[in-house]
N, C-alpha and C. Protein backbone atom coordinates (compact mmCIF):
# COMPACT_ATOMS: atom_id res chain seq x y z
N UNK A 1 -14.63 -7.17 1.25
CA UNK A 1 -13.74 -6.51 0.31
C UNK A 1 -12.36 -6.31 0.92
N UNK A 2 -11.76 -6.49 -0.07
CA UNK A 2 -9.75 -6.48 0.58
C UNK A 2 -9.31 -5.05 -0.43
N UNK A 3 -9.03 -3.74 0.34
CA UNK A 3 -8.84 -3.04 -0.11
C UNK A 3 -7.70 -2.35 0.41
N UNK A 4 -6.47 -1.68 -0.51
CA UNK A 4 -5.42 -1.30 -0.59
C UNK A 4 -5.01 -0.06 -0.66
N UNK A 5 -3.84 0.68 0.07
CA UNK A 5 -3.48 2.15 -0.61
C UNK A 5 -2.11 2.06 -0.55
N UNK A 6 -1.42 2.75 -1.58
CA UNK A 6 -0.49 2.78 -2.38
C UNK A 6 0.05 3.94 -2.59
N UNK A 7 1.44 3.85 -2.77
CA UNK A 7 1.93 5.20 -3.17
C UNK A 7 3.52 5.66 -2.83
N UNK A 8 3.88 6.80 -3.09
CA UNK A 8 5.22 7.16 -3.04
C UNK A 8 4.65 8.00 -1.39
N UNK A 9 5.93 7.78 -0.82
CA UNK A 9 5.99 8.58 0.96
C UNK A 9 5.67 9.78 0.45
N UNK A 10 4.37 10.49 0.87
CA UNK A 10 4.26 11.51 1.05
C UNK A 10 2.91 12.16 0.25
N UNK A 11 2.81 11.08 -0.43
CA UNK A 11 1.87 11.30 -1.62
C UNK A 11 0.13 11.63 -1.25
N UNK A 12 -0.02 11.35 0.66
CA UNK A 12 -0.98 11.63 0.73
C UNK A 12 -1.86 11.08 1.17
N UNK A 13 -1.79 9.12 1.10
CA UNK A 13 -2.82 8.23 1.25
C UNK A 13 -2.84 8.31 3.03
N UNK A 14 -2.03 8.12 3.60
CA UNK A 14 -2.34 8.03 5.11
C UNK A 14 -3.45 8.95 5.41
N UNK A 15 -3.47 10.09 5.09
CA UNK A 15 -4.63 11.38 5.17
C UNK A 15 -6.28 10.70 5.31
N UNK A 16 -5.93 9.81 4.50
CA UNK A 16 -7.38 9.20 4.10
C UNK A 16 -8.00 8.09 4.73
N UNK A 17 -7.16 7.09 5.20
CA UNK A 17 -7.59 6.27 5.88
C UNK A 17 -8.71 6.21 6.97
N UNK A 18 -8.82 7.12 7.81
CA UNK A 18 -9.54 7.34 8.91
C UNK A 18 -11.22 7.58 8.19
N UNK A 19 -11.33 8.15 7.37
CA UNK A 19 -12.00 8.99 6.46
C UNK A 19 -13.01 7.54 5.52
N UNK A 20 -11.81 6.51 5.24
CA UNK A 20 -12.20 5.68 4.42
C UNK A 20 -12.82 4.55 5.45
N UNK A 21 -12.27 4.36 6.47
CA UNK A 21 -13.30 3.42 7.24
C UNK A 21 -14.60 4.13 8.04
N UNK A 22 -14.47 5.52 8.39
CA UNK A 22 -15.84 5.93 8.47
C UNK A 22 -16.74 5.93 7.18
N UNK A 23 -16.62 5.92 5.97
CA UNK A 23 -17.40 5.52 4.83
C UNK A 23 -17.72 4.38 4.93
N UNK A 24 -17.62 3.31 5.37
CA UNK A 24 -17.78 1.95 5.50
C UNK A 24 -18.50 1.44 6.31
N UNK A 25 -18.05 1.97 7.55
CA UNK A 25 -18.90 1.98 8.94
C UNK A 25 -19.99 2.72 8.54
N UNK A 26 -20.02 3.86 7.97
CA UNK A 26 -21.37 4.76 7.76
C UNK A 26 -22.65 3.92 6.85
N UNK A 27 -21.97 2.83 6.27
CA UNK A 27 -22.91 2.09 5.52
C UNK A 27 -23.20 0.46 5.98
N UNK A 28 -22.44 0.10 7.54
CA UNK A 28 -23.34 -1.15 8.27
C UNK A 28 -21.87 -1.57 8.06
N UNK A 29 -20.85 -1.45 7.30
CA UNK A 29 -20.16 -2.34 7.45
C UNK A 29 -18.50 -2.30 8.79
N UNK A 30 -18.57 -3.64 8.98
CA UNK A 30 -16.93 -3.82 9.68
C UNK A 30 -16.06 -3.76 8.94
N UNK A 31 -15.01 -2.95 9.37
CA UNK A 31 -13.97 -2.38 8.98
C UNK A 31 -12.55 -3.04 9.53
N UNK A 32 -11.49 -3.73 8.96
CA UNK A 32 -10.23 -4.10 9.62
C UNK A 32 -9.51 -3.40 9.24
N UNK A 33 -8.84 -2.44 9.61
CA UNK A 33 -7.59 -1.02 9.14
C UNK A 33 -6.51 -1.64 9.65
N UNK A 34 -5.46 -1.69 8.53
CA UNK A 34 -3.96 -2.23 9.10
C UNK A 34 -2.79 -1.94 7.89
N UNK A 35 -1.81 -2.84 8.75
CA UNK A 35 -0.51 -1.65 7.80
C UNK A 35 0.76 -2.67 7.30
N UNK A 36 0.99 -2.44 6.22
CA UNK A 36 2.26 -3.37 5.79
C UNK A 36 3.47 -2.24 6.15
N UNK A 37 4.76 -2.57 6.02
CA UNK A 37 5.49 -3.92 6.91
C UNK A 37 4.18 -3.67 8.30
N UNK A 38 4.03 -5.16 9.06
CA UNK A 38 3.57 -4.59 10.26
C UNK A 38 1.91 -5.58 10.21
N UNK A 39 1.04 -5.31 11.18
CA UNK A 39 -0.40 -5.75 11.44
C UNK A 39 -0.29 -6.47 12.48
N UNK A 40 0.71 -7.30 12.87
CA UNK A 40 0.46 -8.46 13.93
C UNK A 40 1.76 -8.21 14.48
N UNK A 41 1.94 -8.68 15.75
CA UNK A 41 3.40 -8.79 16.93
C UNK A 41 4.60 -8.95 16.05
N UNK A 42 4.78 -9.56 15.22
CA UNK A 42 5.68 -10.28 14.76
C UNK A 42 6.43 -9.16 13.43
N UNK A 43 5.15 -8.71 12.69
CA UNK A 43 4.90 -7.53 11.34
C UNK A 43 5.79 -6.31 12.02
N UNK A 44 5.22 -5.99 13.16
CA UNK A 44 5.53 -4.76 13.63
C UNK A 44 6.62 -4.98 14.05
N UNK A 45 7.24 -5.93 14.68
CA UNK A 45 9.10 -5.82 14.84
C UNK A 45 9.84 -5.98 13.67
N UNK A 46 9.60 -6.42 13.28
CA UNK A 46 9.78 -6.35 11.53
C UNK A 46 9.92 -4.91 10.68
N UNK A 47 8.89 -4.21 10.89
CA UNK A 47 8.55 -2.96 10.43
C UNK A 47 9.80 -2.09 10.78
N UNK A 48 10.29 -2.36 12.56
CA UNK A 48 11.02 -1.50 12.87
C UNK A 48 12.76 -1.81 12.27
N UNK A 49 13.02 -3.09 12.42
CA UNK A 49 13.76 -3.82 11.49
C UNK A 49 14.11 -3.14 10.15
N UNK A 50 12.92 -2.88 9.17
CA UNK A 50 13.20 -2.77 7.77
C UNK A 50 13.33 -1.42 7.74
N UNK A 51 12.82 -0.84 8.27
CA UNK A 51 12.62 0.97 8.31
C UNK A 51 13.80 1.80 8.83
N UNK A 52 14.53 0.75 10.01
CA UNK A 52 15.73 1.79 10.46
C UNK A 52 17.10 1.19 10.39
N UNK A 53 17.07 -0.08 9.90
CA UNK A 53 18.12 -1.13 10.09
C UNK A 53 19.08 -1.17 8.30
N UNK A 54 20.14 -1.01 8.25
CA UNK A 54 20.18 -1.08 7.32
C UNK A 54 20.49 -2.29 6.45
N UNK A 55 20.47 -2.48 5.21
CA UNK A 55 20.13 -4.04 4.56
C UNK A 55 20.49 -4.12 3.41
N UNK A 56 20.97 -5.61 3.15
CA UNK A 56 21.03 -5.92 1.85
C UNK A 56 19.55 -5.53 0.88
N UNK A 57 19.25 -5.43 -0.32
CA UNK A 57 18.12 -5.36 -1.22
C UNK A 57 17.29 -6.35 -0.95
N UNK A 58 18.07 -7.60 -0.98
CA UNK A 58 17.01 -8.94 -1.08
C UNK A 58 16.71 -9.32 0.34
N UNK A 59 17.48 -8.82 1.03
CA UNK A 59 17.00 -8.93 2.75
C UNK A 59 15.72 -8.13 3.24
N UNK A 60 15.86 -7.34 2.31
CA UNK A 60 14.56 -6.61 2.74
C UNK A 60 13.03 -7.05 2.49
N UNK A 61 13.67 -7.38 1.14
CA UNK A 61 12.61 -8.03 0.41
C UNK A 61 12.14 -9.17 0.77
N UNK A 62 12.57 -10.01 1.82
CA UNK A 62 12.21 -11.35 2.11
C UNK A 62 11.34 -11.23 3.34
N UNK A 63 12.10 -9.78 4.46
CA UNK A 63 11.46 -9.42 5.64
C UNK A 63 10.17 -8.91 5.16
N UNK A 64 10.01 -8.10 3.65
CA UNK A 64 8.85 -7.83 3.77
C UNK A 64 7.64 -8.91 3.48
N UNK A 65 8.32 -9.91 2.03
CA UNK A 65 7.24 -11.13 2.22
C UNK A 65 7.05 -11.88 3.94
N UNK A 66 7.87 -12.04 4.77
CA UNK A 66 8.02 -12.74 5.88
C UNK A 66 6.62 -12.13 6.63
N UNK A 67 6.63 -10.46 6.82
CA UNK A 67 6.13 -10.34 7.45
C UNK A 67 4.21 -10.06 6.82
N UNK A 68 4.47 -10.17 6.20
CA UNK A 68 3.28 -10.29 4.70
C UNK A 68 2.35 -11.59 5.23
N UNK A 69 3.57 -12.82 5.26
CA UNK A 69 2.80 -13.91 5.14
C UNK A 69 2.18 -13.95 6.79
N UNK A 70 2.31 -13.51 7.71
CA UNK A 70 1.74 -13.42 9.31
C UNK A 70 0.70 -12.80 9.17
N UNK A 71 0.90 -11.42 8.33
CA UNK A 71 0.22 -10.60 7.97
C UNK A 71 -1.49 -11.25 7.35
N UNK A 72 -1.20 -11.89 6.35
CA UNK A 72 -1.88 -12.66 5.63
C UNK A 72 -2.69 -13.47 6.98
N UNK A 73 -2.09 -14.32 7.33
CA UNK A 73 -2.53 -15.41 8.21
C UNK A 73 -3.19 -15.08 9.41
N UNK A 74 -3.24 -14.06 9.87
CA UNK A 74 -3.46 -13.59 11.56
C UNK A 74 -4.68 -12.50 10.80
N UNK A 75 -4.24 -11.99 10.01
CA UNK A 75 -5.60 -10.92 9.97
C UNK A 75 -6.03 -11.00 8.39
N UNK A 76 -5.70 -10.51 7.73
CA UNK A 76 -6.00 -10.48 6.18
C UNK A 76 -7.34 -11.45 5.79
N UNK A 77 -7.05 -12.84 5.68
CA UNK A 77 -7.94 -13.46 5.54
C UNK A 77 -9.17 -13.84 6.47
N UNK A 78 -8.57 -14.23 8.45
CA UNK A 78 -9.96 -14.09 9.00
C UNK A 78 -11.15 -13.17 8.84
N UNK A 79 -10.69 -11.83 8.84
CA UNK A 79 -11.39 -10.70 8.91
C UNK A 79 -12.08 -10.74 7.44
N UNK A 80 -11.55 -11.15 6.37
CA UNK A 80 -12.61 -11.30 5.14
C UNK A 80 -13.44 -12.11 5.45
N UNK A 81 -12.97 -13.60 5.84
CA UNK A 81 -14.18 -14.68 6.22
C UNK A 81 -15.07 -14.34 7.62
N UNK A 82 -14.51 -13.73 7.85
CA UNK A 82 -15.70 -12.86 8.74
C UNK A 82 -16.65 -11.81 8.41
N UNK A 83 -16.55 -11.56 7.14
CA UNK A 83 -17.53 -10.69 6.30
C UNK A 83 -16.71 -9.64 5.99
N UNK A 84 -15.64 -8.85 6.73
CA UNK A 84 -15.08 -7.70 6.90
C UNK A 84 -14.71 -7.00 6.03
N UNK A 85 -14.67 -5.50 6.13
CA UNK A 85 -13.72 -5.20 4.84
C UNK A 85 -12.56 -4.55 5.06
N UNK A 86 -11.83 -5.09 4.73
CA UNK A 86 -10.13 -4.75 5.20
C UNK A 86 -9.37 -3.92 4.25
N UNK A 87 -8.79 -2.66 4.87
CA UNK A 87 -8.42 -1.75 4.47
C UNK A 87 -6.75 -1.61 5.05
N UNK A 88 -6.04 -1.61 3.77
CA UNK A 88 -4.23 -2.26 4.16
C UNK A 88 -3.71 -0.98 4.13
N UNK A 89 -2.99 -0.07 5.08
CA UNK A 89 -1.87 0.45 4.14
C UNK A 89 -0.76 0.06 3.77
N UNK A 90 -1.07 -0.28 2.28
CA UNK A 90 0.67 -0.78 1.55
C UNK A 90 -0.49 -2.67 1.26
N UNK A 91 0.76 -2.85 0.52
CA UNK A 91 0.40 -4.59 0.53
C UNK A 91 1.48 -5.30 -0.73
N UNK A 92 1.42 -6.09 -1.43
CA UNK A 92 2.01 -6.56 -2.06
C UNK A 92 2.64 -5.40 -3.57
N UNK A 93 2.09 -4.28 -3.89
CA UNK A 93 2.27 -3.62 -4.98
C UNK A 93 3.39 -2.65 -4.28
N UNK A 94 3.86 -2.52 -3.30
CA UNK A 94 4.59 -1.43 -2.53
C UNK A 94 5.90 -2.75 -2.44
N UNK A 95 5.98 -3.83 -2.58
CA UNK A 95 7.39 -4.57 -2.89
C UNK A 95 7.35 -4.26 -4.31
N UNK A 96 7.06 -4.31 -5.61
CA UNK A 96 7.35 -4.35 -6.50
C UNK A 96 7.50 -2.67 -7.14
N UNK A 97 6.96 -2.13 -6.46
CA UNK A 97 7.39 -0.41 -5.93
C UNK A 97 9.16 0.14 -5.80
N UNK A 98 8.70 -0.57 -4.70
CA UNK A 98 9.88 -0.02 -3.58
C UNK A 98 11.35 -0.68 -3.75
N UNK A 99 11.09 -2.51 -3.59
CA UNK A 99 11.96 -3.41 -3.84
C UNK A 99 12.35 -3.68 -5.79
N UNK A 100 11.80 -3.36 -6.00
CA UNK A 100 12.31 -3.80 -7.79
C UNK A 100 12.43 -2.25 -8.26
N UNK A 101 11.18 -1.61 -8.56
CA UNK A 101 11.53 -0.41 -9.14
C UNK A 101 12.66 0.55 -8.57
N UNK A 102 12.60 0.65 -7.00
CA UNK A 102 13.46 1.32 -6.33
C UNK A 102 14.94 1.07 -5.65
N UNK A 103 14.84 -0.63 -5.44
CA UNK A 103 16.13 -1.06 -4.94
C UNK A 103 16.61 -1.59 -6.54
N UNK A 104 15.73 -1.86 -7.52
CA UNK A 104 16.31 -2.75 -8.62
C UNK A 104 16.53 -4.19 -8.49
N UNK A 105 15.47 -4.66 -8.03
CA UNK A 105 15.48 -6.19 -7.89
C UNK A 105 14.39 -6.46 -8.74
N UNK A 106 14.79 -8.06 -9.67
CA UNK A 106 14.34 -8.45 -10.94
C UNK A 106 12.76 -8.77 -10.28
N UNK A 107 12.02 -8.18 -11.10
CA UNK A 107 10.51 -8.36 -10.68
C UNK A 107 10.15 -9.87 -10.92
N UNK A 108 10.71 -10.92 -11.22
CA UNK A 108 10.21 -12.25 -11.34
C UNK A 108 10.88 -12.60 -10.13
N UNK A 109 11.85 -12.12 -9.41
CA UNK A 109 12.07 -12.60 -8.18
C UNK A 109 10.91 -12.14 -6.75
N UNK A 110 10.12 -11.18 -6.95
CA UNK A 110 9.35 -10.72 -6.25
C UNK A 110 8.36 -11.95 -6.43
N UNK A 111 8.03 -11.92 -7.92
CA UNK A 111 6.59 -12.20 -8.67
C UNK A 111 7.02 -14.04 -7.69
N UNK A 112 7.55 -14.70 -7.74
CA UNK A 112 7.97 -16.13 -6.82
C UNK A 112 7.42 -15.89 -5.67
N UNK A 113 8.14 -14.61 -4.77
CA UNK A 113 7.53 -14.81 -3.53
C UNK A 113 6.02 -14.10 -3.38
N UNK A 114 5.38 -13.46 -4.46
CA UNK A 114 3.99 -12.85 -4.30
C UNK A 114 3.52 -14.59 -4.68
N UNK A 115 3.63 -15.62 -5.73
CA UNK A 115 2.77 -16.84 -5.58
C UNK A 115 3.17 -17.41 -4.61
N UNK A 116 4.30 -17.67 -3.84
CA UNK A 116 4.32 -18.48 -2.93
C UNK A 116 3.65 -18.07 -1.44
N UNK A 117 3.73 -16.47 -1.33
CA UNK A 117 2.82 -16.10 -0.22
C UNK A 117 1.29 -15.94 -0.15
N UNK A 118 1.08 -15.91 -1.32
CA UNK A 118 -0.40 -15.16 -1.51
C UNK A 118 -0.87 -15.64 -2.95
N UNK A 119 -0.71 -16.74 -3.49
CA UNK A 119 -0.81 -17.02 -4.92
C UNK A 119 -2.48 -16.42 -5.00
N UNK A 120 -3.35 -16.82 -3.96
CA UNK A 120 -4.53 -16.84 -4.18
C UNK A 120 -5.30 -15.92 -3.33
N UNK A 121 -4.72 -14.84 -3.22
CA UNK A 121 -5.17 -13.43 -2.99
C UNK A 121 -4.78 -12.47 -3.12
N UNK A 122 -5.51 -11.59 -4.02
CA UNK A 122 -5.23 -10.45 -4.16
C UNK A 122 -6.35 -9.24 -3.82
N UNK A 123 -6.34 -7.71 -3.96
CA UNK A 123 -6.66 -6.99 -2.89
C UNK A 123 -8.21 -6.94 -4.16
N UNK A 124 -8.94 -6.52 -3.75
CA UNK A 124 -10.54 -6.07 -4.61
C UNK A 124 -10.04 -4.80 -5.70
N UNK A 125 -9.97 -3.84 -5.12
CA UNK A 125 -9.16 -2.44 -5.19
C UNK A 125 -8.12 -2.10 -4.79
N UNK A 126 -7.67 -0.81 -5.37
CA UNK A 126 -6.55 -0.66 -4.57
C UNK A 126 -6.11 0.76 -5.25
N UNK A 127 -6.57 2.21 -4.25
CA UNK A 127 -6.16 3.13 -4.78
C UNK A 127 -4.57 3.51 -4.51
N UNK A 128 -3.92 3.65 -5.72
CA UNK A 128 -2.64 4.18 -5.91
C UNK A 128 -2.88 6.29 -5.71
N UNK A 129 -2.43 6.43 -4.52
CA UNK A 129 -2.14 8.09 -4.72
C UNK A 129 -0.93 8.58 -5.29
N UNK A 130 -1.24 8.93 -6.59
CA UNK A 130 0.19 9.72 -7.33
C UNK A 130 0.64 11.03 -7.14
N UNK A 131 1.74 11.15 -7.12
CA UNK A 131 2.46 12.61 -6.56
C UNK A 131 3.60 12.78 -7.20
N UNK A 132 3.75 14.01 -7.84
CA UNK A 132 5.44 14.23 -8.37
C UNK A 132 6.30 13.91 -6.94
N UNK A 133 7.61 13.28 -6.68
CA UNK A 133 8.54 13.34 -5.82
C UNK A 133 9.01 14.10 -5.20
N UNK A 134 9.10 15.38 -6.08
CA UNK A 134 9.83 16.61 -5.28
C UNK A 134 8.62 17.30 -4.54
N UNK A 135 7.22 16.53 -4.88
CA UNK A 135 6.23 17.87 -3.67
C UNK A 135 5.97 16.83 -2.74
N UNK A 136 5.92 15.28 -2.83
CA UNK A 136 5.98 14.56 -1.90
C UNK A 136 7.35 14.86 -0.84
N UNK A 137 8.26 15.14 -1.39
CA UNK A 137 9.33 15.59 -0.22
C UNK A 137 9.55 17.12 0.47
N UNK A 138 8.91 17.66 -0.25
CA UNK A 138 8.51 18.72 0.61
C UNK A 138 7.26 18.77 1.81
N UNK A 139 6.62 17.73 1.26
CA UNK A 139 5.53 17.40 2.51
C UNK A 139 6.04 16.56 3.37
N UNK A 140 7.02 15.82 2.94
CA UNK A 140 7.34 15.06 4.35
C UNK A 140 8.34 15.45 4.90
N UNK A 141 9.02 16.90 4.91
CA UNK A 141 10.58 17.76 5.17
C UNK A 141 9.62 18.18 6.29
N UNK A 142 8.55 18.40 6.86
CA UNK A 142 7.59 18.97 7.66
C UNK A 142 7.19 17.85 8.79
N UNK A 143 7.55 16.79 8.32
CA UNK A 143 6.55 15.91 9.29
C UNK A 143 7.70 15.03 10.09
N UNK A 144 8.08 13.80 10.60
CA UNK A 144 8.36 13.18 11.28
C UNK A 144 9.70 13.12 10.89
N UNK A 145 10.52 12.31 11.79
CA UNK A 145 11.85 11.89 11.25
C UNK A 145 11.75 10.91 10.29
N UNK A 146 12.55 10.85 9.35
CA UNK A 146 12.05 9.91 8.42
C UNK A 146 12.54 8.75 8.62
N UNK A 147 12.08 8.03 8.06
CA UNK A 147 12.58 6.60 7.88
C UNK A 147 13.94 5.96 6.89
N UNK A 148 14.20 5.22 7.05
CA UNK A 148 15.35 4.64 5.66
C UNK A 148 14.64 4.74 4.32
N UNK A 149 13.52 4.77 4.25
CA UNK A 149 13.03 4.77 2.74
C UNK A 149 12.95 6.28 2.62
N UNK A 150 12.50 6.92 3.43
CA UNK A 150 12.20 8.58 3.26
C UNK A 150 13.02 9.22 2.86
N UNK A 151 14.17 9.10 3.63
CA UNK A 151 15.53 9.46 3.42
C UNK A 151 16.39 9.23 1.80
N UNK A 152 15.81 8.40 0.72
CA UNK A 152 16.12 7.98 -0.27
C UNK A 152 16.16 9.71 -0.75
N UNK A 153 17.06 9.68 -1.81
CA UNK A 153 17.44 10.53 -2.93
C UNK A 153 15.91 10.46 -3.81
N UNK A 154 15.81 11.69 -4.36
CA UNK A 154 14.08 12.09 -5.54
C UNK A 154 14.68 11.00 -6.34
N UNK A 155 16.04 10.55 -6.84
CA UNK A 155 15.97 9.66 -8.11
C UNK A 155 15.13 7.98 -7.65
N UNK A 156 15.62 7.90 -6.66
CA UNK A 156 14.81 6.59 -5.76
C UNK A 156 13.10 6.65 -5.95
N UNK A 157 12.81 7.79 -5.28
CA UNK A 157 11.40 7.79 -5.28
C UNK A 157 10.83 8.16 -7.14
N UNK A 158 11.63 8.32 -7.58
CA UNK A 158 11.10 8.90 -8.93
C UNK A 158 10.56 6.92 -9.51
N UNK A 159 11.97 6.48 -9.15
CA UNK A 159 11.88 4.64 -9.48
C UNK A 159 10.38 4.54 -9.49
N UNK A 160 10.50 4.45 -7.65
CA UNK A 160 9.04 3.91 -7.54
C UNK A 160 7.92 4.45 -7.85
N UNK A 161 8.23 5.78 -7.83
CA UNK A 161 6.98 6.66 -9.03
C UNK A 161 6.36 5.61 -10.22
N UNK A 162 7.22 5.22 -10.81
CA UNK A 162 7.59 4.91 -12.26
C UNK A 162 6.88 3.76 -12.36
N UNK A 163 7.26 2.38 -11.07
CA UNK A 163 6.98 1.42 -11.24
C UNK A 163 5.32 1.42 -10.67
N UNK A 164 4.85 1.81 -9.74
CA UNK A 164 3.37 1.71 -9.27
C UNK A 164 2.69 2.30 -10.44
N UNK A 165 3.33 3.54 -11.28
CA UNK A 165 2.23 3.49 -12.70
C UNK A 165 2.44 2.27 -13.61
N UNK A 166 3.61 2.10 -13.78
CA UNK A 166 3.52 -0.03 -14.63
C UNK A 166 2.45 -0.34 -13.99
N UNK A 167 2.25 -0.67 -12.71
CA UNK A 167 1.27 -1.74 -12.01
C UNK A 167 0.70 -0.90 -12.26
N UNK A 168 -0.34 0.06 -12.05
CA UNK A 168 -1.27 0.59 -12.82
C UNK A 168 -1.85 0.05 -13.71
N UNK A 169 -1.21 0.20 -14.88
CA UNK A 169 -1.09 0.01 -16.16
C UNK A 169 -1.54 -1.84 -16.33
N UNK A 170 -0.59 -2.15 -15.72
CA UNK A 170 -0.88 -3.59 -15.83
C UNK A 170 -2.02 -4.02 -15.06
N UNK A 171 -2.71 -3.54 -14.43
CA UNK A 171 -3.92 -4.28 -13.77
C UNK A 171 -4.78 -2.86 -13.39
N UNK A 172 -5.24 -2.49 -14.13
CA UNK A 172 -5.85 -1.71 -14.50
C UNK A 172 -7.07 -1.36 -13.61
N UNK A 173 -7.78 -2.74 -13.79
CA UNK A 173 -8.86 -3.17 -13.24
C UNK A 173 -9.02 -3.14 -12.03
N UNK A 174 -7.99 -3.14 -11.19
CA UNK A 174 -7.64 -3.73 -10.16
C UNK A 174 -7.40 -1.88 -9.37
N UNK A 175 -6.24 -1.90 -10.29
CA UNK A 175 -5.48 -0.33 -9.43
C UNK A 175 -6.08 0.87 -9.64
N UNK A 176 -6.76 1.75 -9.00
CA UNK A 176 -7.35 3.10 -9.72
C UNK A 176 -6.08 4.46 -9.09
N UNK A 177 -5.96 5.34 -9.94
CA UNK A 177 -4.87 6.48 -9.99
C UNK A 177 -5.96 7.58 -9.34
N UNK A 178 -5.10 7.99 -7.67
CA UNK A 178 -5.66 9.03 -7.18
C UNK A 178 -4.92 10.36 -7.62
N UNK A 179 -5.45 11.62 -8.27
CA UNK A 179 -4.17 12.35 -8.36
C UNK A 179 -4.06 13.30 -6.99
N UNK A 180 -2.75 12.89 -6.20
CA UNK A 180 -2.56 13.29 -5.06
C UNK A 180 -2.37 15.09 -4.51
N UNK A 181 -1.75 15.30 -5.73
CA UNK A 181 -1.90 16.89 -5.54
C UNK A 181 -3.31 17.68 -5.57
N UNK A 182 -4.24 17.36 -5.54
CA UNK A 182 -5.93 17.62 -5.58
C UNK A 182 -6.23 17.64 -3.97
N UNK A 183 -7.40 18.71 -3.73
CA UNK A 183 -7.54 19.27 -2.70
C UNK A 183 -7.92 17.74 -1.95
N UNK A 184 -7.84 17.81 -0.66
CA UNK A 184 -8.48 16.45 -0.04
C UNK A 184 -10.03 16.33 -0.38
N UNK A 185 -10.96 17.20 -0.28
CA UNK A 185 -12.30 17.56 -0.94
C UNK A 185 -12.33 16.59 -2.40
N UNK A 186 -11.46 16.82 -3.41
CA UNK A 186 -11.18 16.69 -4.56
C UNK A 186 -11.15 15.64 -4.34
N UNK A 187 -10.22 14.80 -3.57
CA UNK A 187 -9.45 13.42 -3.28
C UNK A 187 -10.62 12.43 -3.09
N UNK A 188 -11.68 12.75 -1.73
CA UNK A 188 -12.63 12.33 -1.25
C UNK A 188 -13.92 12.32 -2.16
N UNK A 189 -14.00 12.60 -2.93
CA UNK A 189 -15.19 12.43 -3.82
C UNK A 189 -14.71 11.80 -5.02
N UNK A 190 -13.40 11.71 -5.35
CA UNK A 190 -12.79 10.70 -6.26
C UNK A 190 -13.29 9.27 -5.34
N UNK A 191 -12.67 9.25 -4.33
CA UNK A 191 -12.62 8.10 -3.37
C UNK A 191 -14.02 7.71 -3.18
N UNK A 192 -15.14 8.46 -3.12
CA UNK A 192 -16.63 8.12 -2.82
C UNK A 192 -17.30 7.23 -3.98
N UNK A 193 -16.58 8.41 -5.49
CA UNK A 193 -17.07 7.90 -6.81
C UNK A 193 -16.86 6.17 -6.99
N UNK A 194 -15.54 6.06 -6.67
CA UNK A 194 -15.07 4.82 -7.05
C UNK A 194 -15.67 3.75 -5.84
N UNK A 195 -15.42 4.30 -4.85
CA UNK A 195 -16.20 3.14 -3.86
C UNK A 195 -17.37 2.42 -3.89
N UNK A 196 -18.51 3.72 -4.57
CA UNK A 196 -19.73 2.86 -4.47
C UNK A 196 -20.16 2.80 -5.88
N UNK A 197 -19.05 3.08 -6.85
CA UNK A 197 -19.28 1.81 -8.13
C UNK A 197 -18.79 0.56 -7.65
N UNK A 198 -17.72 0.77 -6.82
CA UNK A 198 -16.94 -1.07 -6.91
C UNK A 198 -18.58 -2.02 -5.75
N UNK A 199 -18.92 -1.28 -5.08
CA UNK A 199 -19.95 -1.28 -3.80
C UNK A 199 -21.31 -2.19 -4.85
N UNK A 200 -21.32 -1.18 -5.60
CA UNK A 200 -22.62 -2.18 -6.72
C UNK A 200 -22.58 -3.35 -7.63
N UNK A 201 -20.54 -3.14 -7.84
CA UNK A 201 -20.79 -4.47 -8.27
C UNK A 201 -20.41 -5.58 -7.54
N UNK A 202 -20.00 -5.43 -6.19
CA UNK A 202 -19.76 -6.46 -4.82
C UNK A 202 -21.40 -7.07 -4.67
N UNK A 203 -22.54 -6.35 -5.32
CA UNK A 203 -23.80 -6.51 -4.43
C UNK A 203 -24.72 -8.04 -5.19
């Protein structure tokens, strides 16, 4: 299984990760945990690149397919054909997020480089954690220095608010809506529910 988390900075999903591959492991399976921008030598200079460097819109957007497609190639796919189940933070729905909804770049220019990198993969699942903007930035006014995206104005993050519910919406099937303001308790038994329905019909 190729599984995804999503979301506006702050919204919560990092919390979970650790949490979500001990569910996995707790049931026999291998686990690959990794992170867009970023996963391999190449991702991760990249990462530091896009996060503190500042950039044209479409420059960004190319570093992030660039480092996507290594991404893809070095881990993403071995670790599936190795049985694995790979758990991303971020992946292809966090460009059409971040880069179209939030920088305003035409989503058919994304939608080119999502077929040309990955025409023929996409994630199993993929929980989206939703959060109003203004309590996501009060949770992250507490935590680290931020990044170039963190640092965006609430109207920025409101964008990408906006656009990960489209993708929602549009792949329905695909994306499930965590509501992020819910106790982690709350969060984690959403996350259990949905896992081992998707779990029965993988079987």
């Amino acid at each position: 299984m190729f599984i995804t988390l999503e979301g506006v900075d702050g919204a919560g999903k990092s919390s979970h990760l650790n949490w979500l591959e001990t569910w996995f492991t707790s049931r026999g399976r291998q686990v690959r945990m990794t992170r867009e921008p970023g996963g391999t030598a190449i991702g991760e200079q990249l990462r530091e690149m896009v996060l503190h460097q500042p950039m044209h819109a479409e420059t960004e957007a190319l570093i992030m397919f660039a480092a996507r497609r290594e991404h893809i190639e070095q881990v993403i796919r071995p670790a599936l054909a190795a049985g694995e189940v790979v758990i991303s933070d971020r992946f292809t729905d966090a460009s059409f997020a971040y880069q179209s909804g939030g920088r305003g770049l035409p989503e058919a220019r994304l939608a080119v480089l999502e077929d040309w990198v990955h025409a023929d993969l996409q994630p199993d699942l993929t929980f989206l954690f939703d959060l109003a903007p203004e309590i996501a930035a009060q949770r992250l006014s507490s935590a680290r220095a931020p990044d170039r995206f963190e640092r965006e104005q609430t109207d920025f993050h409101a964008r990408v608010r906006a656009a990960y519910l489209r993708r929602a919406e549009q792949f329905s099937a695909r994306i499930r809506i965590i509501d992020g303001s819910r106790s982690i308790d709350q969060v984690r038994l959403q996350l259990s529910t949905v896992l081992d329905a998707a779990m029965e019909t993988k079987v």
